[in-house]
C-alpha atoms as a PDB file:
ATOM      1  CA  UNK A   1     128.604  79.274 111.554  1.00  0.00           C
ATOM      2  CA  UNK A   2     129.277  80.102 114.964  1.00  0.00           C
ATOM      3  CA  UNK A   3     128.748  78.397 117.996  1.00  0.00           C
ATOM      4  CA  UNK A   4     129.504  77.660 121.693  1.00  0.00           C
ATOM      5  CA  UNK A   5     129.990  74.100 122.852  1.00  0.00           C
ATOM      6  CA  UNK A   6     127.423  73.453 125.206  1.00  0.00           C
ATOM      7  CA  UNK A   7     128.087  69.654 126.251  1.00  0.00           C
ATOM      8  CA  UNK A   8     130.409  67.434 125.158  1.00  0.00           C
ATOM      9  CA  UNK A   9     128.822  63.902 125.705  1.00  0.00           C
ATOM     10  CA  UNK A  10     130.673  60.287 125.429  1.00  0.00           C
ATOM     11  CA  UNK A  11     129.268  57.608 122.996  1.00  0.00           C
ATOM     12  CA  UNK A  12     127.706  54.905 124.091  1.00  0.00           C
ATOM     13  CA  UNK A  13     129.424  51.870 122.473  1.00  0.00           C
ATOM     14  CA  UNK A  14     128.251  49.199 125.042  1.00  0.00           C
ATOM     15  CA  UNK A  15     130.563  46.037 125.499  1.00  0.00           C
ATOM     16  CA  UNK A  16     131.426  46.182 121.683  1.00  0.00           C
ATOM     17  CA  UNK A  17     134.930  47.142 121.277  1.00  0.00           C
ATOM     18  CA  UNK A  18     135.662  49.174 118.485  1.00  0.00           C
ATOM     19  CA  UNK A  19     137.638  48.075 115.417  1.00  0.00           C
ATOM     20  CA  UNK A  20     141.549  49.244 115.349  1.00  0.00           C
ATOM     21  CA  UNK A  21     140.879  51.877 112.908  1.00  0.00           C
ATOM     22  CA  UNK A  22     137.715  53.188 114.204  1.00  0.00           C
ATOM     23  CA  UNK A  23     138.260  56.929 115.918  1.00  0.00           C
ATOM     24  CA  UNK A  24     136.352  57.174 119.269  1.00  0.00           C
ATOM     25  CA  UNK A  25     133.538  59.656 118.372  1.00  0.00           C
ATOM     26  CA  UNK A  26     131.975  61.807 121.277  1.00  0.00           C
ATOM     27  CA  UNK A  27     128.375  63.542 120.420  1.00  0.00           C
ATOM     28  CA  UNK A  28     129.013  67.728 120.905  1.00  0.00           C
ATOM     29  CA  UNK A  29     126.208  69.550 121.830  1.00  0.00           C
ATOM     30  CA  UNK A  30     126.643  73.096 119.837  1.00  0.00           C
ATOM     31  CA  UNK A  31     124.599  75.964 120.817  1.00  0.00           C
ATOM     32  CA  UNK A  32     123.540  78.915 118.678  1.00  0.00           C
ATOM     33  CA  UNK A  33     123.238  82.538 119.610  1.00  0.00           C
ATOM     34  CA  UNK A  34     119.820  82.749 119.072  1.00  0.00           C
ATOM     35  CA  UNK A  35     119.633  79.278 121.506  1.00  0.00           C
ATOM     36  CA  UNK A  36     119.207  76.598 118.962  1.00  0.00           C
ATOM     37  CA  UNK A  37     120.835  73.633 119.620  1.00  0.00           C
ATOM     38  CA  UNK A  38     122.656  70.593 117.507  1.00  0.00           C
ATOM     39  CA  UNK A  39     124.252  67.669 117.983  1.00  0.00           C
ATOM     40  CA  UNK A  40     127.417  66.598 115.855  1.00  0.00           C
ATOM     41  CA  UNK A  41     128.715  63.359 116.553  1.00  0.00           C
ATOM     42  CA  UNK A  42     132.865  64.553 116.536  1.00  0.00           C
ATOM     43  CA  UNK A  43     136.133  62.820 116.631  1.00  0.00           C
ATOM     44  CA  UNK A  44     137.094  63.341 120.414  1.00  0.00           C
ATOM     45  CA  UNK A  45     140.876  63.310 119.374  1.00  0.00           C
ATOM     46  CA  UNK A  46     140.396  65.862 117.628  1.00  0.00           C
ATOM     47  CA  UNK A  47     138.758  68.216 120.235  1.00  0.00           C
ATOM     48  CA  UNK A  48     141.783  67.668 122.176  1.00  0.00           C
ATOM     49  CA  UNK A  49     144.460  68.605 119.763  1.00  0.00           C
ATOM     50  CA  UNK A  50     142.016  71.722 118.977  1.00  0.00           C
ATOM     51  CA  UNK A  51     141.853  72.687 122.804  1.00  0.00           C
ATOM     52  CA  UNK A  52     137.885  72.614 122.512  1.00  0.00           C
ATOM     53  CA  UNK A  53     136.169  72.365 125.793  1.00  0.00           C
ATOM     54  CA  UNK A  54     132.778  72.967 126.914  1.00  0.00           C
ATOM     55  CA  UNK A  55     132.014  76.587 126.722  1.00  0.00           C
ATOM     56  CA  UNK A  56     134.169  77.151 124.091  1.00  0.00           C
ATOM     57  CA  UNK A  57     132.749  79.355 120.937  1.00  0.00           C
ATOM     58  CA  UNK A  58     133.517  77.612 117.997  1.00  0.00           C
ATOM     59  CA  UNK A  59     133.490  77.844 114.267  1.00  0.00           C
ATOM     60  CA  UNK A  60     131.712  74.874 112.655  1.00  0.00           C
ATOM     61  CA  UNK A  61     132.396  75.013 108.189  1.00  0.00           C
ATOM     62  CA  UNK A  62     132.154  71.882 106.099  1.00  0.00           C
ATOM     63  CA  UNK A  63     131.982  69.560 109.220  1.00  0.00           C
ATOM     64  CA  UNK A  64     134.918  70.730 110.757  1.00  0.00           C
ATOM     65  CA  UNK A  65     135.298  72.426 114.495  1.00  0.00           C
ATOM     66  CA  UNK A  66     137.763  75.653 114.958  1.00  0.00           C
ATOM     67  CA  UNK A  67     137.712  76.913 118.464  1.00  0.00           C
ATOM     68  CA  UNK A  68     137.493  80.969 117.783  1.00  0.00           C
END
């Protein structure tokens, strides 16, 4: 399905630090065309190696983001 990245929002993880294998996850606010929105927790590393930014349209299939 398509969407644009409206927001991309940090996690709040507090004063916990996260375990060595844990992937930093930021929460992406994905917007619709008909204006419906969603939020999908996503690893942030991989928004950077896709080049996804905020107002970006995306393709989201079987949890996974492709910038389109």
């Amino acid at each position: 399905m398509k969407y644009k990245i409206f927001r991309i929002e940090e996690q709040m993880y507090g004063c916990e630090e996260l375990p060595a294998d844990q992937l930093i996850l930021v929460d992406v606010v994905l917007e619709s065309a008909d204006g419906t929105r969603r939020v999908l927790p996503y690893p942030d590393e991989a928004l950077r190696r896709g080049g996804m930014e905020e107002g970006d349209s995306v393709d989201l299939t079987d949890g996974i983001l492709r910038k389109v």
